[in-house]
N, C-alpha and C. Protein backbone atom coordinates (compact mmCIF):
# COMPACT_ATOMS: atom_id res chain seq x y z
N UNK A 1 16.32 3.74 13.82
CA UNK A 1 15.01 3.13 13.79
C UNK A 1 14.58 2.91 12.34
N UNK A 2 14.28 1.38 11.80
CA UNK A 2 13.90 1.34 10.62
C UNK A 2 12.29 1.86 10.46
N UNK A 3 11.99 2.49 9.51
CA UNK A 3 10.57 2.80 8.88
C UNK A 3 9.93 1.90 8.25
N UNK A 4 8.79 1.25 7.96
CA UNK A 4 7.93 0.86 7.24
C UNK A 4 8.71 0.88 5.25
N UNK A 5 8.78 2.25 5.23
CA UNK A 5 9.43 2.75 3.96
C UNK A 5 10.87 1.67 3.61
N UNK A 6 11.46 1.59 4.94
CA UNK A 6 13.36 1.22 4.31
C UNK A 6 12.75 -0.40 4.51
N UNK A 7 11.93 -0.99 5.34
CA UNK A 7 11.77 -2.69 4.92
C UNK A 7 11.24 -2.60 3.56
N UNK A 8 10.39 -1.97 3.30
CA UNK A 8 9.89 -2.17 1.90
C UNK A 8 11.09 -1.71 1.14
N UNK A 9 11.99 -1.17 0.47
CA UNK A 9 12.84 -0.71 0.05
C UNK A 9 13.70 -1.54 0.05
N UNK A 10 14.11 -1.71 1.36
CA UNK A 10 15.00 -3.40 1.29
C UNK A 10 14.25 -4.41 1.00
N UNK A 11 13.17 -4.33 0.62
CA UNK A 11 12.31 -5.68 0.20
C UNK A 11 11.96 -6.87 0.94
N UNK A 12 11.76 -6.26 1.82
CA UNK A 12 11.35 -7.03 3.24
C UNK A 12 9.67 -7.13 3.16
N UNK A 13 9.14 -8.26 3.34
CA UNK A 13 7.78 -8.54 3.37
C UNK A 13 6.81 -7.86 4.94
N UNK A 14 6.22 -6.37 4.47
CA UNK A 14 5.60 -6.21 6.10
C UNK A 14 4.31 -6.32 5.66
N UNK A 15 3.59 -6.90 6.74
CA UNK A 15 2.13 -7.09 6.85
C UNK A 15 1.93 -6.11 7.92
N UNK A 16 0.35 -6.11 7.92
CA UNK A 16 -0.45 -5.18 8.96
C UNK A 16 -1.30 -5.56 9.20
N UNK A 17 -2.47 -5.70 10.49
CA UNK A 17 -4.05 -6.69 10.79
C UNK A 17 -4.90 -5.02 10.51
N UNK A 18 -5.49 -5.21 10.08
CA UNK A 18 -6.56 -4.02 9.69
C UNK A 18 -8.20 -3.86 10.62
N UNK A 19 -8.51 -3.04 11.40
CA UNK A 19 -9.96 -3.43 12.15
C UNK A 19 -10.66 -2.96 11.16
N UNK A 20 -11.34 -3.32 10.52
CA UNK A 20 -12.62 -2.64 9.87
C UNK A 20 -13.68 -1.66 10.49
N UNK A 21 -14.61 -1.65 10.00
CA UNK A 21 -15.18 -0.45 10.37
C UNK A 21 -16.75 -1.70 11.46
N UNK A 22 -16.52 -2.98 11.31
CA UNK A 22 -17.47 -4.03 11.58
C UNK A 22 -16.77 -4.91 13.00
N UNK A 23 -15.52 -4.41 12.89
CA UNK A 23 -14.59 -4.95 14.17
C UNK A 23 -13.59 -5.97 13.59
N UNK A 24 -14.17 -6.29 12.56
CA UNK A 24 -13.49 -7.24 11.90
C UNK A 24 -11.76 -7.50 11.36
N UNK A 25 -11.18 -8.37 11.85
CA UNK A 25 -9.53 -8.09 11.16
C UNK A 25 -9.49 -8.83 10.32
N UNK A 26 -8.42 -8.20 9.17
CA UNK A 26 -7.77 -8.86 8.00
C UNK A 26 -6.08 -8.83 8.10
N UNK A 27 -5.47 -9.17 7.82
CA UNK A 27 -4.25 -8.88 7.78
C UNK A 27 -3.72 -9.22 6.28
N UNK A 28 -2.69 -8.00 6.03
CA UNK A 28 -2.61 -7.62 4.74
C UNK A 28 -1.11 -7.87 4.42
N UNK A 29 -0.71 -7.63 3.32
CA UNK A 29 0.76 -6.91 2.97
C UNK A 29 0.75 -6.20 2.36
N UNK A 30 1.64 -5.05 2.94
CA UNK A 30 1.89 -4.01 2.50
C UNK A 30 2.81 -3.96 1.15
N UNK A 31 1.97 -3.47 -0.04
CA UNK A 31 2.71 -3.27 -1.47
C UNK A 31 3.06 -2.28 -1.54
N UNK A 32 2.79 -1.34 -1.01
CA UNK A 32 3.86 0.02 -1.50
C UNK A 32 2.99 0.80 -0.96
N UNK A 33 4.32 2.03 -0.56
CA UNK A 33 4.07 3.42 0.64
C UNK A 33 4.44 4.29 -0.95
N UNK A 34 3.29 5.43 -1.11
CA UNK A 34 3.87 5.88 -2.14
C UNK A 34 3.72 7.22 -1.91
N UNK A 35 3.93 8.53 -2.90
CA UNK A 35 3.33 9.92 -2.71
C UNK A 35 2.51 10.08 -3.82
N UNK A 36 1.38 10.76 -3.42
CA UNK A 36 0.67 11.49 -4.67
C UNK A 36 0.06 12.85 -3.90
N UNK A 37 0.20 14.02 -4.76
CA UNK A 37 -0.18 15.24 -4.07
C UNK A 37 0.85 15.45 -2.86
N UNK A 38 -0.02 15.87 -1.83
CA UNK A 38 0.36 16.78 -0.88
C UNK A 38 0.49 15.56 0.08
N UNK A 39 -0.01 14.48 0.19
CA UNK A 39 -0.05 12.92 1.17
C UNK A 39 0.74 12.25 0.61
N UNK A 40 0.94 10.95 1.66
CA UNK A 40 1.49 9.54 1.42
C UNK A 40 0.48 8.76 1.41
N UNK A 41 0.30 7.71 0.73
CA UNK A 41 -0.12 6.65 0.63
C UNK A 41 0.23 5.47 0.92
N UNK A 42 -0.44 4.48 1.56
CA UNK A 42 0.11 3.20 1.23
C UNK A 42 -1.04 1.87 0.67
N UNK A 43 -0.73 1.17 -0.31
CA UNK A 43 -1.66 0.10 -0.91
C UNK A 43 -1.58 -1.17 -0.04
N UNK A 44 -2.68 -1.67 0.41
CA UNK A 44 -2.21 -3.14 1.17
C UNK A 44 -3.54 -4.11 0.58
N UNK A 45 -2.46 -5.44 0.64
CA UNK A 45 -3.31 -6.19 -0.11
C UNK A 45 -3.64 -7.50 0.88
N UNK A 46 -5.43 -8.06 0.90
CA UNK A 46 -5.37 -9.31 1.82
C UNK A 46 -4.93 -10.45 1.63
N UNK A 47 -4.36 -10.67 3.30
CA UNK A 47 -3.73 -11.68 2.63
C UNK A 47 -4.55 -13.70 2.52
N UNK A 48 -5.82 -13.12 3.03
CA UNK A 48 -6.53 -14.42 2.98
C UNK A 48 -8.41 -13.92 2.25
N UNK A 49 -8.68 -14.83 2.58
CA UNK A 49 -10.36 -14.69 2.23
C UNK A 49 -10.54 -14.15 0.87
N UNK A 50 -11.79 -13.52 0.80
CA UNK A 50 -12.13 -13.30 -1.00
C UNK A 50 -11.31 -12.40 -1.30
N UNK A 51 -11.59 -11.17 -0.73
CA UNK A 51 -10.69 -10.00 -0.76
C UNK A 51 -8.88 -10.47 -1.68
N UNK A 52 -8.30 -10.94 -1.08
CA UNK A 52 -7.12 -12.01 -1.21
C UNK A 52 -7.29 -12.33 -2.79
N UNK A 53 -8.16 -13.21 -2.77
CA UNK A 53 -8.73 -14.13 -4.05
C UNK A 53 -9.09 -13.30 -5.38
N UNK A 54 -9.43 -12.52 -4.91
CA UNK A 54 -10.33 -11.30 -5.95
C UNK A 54 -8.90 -10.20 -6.59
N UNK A 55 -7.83 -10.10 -5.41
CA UNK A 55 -7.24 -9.12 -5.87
C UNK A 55 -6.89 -7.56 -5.13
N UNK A 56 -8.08 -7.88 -4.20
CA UNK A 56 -8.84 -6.37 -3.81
C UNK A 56 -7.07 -5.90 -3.09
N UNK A 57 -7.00 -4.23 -3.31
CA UNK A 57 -6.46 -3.67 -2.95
C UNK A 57 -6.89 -2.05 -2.25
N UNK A 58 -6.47 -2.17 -0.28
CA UNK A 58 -7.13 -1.52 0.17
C UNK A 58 -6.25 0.25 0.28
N UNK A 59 -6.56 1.01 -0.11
CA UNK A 59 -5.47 2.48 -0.18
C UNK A 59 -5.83 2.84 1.09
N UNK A 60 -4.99 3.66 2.08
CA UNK A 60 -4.98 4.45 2.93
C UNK A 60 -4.22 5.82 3.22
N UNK A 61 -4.58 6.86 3.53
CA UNK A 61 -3.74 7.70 3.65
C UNK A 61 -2.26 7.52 4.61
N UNK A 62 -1.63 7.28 4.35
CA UNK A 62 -0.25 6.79 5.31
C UNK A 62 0.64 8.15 6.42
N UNK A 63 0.70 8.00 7.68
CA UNK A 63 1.36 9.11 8.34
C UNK A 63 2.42 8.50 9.20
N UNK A 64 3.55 9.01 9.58
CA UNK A 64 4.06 8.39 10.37
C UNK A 64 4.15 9.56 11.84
N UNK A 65 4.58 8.92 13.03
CA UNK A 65 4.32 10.04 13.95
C UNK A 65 5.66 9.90 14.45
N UNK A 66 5.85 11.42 15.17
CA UNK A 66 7.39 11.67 15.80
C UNK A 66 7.70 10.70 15.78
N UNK A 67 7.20 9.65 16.48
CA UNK A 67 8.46 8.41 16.79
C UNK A 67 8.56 7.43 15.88
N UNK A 68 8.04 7.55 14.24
CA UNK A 68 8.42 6.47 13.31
C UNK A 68 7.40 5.52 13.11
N UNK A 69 6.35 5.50 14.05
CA UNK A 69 5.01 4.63 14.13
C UNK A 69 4.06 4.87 13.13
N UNK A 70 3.81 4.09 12.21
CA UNK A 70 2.46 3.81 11.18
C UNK A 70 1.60 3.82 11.60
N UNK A 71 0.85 5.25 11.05
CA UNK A 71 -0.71 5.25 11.35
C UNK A 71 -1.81 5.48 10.01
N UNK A 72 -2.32 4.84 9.58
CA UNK A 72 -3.27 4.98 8.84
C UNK A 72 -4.18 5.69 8.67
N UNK A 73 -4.95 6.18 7.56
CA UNK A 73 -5.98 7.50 8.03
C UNK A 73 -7.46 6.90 6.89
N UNK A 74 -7.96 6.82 7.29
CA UNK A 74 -9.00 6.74 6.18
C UNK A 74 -9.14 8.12 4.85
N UNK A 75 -9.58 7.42 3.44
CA UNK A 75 -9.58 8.75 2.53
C UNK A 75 -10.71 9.09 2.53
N UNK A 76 -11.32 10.04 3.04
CA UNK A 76 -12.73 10.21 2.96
C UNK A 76 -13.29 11.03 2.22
N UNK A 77 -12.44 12.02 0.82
CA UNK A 77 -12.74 12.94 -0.13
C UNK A 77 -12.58 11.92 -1.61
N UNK A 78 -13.72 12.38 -2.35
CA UNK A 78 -13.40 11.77 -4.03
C UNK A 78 -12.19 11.81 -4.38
N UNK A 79 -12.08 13.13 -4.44
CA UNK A 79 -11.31 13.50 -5.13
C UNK A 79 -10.15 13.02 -5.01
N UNK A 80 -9.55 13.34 -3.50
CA UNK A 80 -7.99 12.82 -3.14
C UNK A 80 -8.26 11.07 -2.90
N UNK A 81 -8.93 10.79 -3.38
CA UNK A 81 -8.93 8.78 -3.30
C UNK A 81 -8.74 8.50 -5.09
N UNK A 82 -9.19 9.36 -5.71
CA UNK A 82 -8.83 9.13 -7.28
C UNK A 82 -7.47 9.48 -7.49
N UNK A 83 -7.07 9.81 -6.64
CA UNK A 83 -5.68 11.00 -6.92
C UNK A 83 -4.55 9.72 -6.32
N UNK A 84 -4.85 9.38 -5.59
CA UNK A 84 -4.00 8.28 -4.61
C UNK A 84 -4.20 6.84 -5.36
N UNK A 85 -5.74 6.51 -6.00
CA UNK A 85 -5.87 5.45 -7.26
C UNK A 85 -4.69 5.36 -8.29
N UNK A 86 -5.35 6.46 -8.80
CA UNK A 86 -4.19 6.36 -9.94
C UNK A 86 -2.59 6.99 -9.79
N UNK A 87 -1.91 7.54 -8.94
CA UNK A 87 -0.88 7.15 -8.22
C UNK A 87 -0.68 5.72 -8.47
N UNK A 88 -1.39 5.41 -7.53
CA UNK A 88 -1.30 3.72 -7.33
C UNK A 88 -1.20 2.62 -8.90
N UNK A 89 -2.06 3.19 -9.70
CA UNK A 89 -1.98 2.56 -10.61
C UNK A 89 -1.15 2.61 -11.76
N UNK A 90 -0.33 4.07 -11.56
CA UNK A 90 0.76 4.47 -11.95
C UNK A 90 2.18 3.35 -11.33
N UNK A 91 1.99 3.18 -10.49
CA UNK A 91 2.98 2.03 -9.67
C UNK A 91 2.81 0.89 -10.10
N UNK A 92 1.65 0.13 -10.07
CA UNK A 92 1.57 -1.27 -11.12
C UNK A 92 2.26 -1.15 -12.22
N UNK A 93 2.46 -0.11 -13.61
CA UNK A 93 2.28 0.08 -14.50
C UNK A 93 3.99 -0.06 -14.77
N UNK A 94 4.32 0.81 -13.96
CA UNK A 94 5.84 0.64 -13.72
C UNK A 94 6.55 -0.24 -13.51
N UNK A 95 5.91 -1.04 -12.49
CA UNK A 95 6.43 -2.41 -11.91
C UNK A 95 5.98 -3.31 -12.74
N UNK A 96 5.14 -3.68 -13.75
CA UNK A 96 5.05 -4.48 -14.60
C UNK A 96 6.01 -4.32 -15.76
N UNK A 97 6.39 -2.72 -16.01
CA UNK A 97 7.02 -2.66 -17.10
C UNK A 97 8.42 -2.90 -16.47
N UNK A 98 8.97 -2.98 -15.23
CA UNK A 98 10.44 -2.92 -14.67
C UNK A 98 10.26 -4.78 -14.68
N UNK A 99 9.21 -5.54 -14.44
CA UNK A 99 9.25 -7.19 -14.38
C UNK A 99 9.92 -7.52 -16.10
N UNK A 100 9.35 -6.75 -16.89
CA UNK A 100 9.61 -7.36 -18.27
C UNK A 100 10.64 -6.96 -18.43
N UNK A 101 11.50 -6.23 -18.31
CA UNK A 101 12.56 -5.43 -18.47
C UNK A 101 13.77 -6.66 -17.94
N UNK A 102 13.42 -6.68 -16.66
CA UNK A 102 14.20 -7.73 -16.02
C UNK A 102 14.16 -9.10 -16.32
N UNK A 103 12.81 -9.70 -16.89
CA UNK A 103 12.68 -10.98 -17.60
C UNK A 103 12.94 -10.89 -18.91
N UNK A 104 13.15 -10.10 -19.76
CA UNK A 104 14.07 -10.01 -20.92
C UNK A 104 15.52 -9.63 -20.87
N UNK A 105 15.93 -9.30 -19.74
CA UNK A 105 17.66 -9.38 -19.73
C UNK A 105 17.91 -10.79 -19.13
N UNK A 106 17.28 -11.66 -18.20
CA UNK A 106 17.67 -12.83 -18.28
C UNK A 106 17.73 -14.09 -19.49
């Protein structure tokens, strides 16, 4: 059974529709399942409307259950949402510096 984790890994494009807290769906792609602390994370970004336009990137606590199924958790402490931020922004930082890396060996 593939995970969420091995498409992204193999670099496979997964999206997800998100309900909001208004009923509302977005559907996203998923940029990266990551760890920080004692959780997983995953960053997803929209893929239409302002949100989209702006950039916005939504964090969630990431779980998977016995059977391999993605479930999302809301972060509802400061603390562990700063902690999972900059995680996260630790991952841009990388991946920008691994883009140049790779556009200067070509």
């Amino acid at each position: 059974m593939s995970t969420e984790r091995d498409k992204l890994e193999n670099d496979e494009e997964v999206t997800v529709t998100l309900t909001l807290e208004d009923d509302s769906e977005i559907e996203c792609s998923v940029v990266t399942i990551f760890d920080a602390g004692e959780h997983s994370y995953i960053a997803l970004l929209p893929t239409t409307g302002e949100d989209a336009e702006s950039g916005t990137v939504y964090l969630y606590r990431y779980v998977e259950t016995e059977d391999g199924e993605p479930e999302l958790e809301n972060i509802a402490d400061d603390d562990e949402y700063e902690l999972a931020s900059e995680a996260f922004d630790e991952f841009l930082d990388s991946s920008e510096f691994d883009e140049l890396i790779t556009e200067d060996e070509t």
